[in-house]
C-alpha atoms as a PDB file:
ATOM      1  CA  UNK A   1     -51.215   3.200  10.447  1.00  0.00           C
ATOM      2  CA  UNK A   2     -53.433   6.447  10.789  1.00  0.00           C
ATOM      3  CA  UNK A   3     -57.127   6.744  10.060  1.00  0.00           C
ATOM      4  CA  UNK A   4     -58.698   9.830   9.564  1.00  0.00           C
ATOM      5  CA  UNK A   5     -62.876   9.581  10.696  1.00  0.00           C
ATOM      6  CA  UNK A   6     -64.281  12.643   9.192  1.00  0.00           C
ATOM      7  CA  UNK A   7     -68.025  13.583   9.171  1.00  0.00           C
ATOM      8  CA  UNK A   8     -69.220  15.585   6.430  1.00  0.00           C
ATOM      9  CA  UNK A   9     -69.773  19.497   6.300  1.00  0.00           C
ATOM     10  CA  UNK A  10     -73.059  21.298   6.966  1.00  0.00           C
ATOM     11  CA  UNK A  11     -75.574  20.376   4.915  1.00  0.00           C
ATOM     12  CA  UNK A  12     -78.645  22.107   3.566  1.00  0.00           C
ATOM     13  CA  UNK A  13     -82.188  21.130   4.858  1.00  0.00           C
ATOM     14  CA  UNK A  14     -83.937  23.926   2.684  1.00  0.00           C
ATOM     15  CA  UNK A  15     -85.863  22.111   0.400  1.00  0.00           C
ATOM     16  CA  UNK A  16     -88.132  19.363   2.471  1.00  0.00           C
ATOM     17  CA  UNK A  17     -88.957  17.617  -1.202  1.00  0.00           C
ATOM     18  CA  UNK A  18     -85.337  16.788  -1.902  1.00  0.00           C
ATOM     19  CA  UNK A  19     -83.986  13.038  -0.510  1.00  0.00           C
ATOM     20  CA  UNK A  20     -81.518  12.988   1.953  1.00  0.00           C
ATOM     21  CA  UNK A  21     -79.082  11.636  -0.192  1.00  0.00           C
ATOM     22  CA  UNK A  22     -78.978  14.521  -2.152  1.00  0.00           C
ATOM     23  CA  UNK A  23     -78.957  16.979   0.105  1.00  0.00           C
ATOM     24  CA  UNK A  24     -75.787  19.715  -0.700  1.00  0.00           C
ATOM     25  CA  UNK A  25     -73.680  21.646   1.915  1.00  0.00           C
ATOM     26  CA  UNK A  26     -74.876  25.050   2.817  1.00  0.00           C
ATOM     27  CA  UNK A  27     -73.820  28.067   3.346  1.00  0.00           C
ATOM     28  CA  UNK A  28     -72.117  27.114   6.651  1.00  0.00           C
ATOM     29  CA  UNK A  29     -70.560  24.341   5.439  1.00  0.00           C
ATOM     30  CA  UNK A  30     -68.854  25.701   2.999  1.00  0.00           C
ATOM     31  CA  UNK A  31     -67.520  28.421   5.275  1.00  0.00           C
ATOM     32  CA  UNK A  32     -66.358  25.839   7.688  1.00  0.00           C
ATOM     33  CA  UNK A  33     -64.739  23.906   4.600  1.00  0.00           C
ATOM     34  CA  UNK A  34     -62.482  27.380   3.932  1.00  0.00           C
ATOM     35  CA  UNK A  35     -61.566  26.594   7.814  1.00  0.00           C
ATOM     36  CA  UNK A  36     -60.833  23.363   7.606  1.00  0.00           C
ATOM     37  CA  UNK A  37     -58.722  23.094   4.252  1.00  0.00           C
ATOM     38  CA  UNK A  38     -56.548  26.024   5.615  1.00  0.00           C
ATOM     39  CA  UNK A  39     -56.053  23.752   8.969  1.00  0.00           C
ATOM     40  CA  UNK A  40     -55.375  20.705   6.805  1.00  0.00           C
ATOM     41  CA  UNK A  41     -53.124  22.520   4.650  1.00  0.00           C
ATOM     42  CA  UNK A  42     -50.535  22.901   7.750  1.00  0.00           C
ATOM     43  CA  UNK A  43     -50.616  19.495   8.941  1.00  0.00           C
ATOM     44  CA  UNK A  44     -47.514  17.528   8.012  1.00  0.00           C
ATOM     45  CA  UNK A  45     -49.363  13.647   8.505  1.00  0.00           C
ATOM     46  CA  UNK A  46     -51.489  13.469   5.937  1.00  0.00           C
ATOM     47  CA  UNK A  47     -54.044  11.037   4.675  1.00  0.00           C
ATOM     48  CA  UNK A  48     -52.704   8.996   1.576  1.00  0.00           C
ATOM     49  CA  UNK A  49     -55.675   7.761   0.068  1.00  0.00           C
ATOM     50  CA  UNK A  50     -59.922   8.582   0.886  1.00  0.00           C
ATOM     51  CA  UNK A  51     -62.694   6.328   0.592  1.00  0.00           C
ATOM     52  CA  UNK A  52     -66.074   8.991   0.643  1.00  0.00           C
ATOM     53  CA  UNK A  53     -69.615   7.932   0.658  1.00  0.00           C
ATOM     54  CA  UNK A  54     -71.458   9.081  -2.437  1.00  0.00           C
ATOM     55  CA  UNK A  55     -73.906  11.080  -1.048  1.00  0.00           C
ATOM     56  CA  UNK A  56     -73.626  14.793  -2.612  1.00  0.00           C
ATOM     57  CA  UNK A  57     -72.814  16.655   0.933  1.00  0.00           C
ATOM     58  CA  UNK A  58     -69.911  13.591   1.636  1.00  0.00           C
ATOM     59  CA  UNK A  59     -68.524  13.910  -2.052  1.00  0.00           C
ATOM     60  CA  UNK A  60     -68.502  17.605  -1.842  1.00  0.00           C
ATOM     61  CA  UNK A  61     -66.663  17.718   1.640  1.00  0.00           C
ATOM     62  CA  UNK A  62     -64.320  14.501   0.324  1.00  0.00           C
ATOM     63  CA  UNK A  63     -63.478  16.990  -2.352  1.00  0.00           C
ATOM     64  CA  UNK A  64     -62.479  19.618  -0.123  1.00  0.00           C
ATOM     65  CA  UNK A  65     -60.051  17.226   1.778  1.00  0.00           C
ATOM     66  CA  UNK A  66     -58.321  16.368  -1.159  1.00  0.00           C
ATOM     67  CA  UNK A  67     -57.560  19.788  -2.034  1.00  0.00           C
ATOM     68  CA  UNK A  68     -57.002  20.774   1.710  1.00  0.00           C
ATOM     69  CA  UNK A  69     -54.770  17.578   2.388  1.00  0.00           C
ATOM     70  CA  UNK A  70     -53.275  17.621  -1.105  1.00  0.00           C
ATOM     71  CA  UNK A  71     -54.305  14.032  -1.897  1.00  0.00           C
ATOM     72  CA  UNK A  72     -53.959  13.185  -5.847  1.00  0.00           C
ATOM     73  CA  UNK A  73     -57.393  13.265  -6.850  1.00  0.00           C
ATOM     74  CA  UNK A  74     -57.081   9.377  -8.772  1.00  0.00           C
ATOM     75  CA  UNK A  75     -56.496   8.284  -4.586  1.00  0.00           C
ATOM     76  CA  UNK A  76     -60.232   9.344  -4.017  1.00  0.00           C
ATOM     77  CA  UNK A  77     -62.657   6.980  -4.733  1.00  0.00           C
ATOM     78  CA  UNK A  78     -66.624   6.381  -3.236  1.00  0.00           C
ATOM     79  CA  UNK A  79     -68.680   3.562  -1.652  1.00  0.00           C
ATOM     80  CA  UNK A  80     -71.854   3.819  -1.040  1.00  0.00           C
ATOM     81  CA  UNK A  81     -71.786   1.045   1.724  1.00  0.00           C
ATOM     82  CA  UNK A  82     -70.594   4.692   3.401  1.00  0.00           C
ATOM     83  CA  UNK A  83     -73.551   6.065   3.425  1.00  0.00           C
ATOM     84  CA  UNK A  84     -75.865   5.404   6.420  1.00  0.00           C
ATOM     85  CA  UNK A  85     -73.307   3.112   7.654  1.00  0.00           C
ATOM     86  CA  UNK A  86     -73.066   1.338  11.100  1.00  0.00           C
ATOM     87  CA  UNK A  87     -69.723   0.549  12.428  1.00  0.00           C
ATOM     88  CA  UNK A  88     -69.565  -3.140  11.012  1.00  0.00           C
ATOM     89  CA  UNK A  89     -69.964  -1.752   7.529  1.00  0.00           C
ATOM     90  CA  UNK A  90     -67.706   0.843   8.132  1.00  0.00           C
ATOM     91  CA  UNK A  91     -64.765  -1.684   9.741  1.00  0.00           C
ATOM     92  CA  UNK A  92     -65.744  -3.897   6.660  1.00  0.00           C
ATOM     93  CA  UNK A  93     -64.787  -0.772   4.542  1.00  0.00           C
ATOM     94  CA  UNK A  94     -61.739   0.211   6.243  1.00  0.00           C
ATOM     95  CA  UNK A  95     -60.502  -3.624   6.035  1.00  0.00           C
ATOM     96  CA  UNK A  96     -60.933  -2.971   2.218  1.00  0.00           C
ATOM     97  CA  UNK A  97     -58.611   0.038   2.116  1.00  0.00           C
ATOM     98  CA  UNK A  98     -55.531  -0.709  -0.129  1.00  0.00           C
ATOM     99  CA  UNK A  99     -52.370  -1.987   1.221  1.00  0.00           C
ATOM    100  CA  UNK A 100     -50.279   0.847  -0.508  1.00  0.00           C
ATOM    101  CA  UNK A 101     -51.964   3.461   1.847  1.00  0.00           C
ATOM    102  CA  UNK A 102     -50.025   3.117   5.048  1.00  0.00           C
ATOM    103  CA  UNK A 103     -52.633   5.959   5.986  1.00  0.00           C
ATOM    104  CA  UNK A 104     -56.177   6.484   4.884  1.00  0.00           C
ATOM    105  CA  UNK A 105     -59.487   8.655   5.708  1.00  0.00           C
ATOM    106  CA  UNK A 106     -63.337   7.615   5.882  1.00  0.00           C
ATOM    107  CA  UNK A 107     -65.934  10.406   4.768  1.00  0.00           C
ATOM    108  CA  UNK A 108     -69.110   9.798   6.026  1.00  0.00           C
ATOM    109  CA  UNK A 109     -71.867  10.634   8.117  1.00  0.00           C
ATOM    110  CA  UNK A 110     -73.274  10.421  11.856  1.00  0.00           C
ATOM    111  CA  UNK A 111     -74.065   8.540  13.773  1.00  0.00           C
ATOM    112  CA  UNK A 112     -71.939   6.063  12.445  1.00  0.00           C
ATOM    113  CA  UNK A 113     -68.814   7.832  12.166  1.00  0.00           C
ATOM    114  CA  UNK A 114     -69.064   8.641  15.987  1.00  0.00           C
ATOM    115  CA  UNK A 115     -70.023   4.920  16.948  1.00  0.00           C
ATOM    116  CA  UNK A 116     -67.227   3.819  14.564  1.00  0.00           C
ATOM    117  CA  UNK A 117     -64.645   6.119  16.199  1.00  0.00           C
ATOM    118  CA  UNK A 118     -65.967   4.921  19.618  1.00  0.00           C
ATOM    119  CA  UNK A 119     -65.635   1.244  18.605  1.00  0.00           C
ATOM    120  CA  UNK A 120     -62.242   1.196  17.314  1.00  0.00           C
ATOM    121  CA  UNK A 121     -60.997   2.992  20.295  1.00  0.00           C
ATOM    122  CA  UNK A 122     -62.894   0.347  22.185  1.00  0.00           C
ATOM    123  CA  UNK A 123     -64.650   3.524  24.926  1.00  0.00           C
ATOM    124  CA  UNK A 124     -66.823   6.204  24.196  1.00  0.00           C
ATOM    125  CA  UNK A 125     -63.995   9.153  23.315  1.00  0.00           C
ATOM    126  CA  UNK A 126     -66.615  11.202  21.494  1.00  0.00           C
ATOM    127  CA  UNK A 127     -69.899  11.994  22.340  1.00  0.00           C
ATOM    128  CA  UNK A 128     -71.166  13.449  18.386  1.00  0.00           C
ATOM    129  CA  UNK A 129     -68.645  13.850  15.814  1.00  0.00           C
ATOM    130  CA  UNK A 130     -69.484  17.282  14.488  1.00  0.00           C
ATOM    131  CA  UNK A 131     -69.921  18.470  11.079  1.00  0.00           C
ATOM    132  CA  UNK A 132     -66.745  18.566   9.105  1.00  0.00           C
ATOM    133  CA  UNK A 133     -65.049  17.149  12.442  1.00  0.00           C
ATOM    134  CA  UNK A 134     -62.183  14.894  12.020  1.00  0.00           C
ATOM    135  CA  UNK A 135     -61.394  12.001  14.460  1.00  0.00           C
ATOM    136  CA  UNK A 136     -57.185  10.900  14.026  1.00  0.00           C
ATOM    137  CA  UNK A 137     -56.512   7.275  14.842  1.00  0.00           C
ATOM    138  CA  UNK A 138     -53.799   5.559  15.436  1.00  0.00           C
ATOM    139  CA  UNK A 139     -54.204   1.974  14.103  1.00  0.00           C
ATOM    140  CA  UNK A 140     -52.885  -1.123  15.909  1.00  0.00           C
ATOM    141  CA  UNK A 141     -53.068  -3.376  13.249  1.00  0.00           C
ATOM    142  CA  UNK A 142     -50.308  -5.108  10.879  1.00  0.00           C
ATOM    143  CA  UNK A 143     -52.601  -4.412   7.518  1.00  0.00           C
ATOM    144  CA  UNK A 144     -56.019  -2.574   7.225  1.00  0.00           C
ATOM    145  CA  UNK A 145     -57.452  -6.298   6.807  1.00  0.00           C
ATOM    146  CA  UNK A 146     -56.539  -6.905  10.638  1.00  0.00           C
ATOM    147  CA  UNK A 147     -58.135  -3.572  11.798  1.00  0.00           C
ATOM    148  CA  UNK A 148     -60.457  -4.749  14.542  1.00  0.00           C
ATOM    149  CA  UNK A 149     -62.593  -2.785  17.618  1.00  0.00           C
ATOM    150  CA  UNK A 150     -60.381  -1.543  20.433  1.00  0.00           C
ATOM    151  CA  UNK A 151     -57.605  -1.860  18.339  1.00  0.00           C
ATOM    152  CA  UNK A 152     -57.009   2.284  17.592  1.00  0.00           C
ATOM    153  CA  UNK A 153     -55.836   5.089  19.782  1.00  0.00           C
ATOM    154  CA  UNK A 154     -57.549   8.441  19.242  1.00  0.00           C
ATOM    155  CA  UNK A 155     -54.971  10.668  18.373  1.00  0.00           C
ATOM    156  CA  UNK A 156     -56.399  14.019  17.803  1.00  0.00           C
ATOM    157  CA  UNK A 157     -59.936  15.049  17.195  1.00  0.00           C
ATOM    158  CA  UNK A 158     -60.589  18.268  15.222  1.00  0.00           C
ATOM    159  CA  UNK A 159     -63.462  20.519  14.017  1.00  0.00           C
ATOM    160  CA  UNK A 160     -64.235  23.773  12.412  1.00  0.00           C
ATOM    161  CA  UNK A 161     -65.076  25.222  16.274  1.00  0.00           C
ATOM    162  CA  UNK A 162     -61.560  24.233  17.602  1.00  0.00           C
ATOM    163  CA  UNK A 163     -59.869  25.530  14.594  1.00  0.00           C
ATOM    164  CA  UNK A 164     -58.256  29.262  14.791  1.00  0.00           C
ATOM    165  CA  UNK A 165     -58.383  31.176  12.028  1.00  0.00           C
END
């Protein structure tokens, strides 16, 4: 099984009244978004199905994978357990992930998504997961309900500054 970590995109910090929660991507982010669905667009593993936290910068980048990954839209769905999540909630998340999706991705934000990559893999194998960076996994498990810490390989680990244009 594969697991795709992926933080969210840039986000805007413009207006100090706003809550974090609804804070959108700016004007980097949805550069780096171009990037990264043209990058996702040539990969041949793919993520089946994506679980997104419901904050308005995770939607809006969970959005963007869909289109860049070509995942039917009905295969996204949100949980707000996502958002601000530590790695237990996350691995409680990812143990929820449905069986028919031999391969899934998390949208979420930091830190958690880097101490949640770092846990699975069982060592620190990234230091900050960057914005719209996406951790690969390689899942030791049998079913997403037996995903457990040190059980997951990192594969690959991408982000808008490693990807060529």
């Amino acid at each position: 099984m594969n697991l795709w970590v992926i933080r969210h995109a840039k986000s805007s910090w413009a207006d100090p009244t706003q809550r974090d929660f609804d804070r959108p991507l700016n004007d980097r982010g949805r550069k780096d978004s171009k990037r990264m669905v043209r990058w996702m667009r040539e990969q041949t593993a793919r993520p089946e199905c994506i679980v997104a936290s419901d904050a308005v910068r995770a939607s809006a980048t969970a959005e963007r994978v869909v289109k860049g990954y070509d995942v039917a839209p009905e295969r996204l769905r949100y949980d707000h357990r996502i958002y601000e999540a530590i790695p237990d909630t996350l691995l409680l998340v990812t143990r929820g992930l449905p069986a028919a999706c031999a391969s899934a991705a998390l949208v979420g934000h930091n830190p958690g998504a880097t101490d949640f990559v770092n846990a699975l893999v069982g060592k620190q194998v990234v230091d900050a997961l960057p914005t719209f960076g996406v951790a690969i996994l390689e899942i030791d498990a049998a079913s997403w309900a037996d995903v457990s810490y040190g059980g997951a390989r990192l594969a690959a680990l991408h982000s808008p500054k490693t990807i060529r244009d």
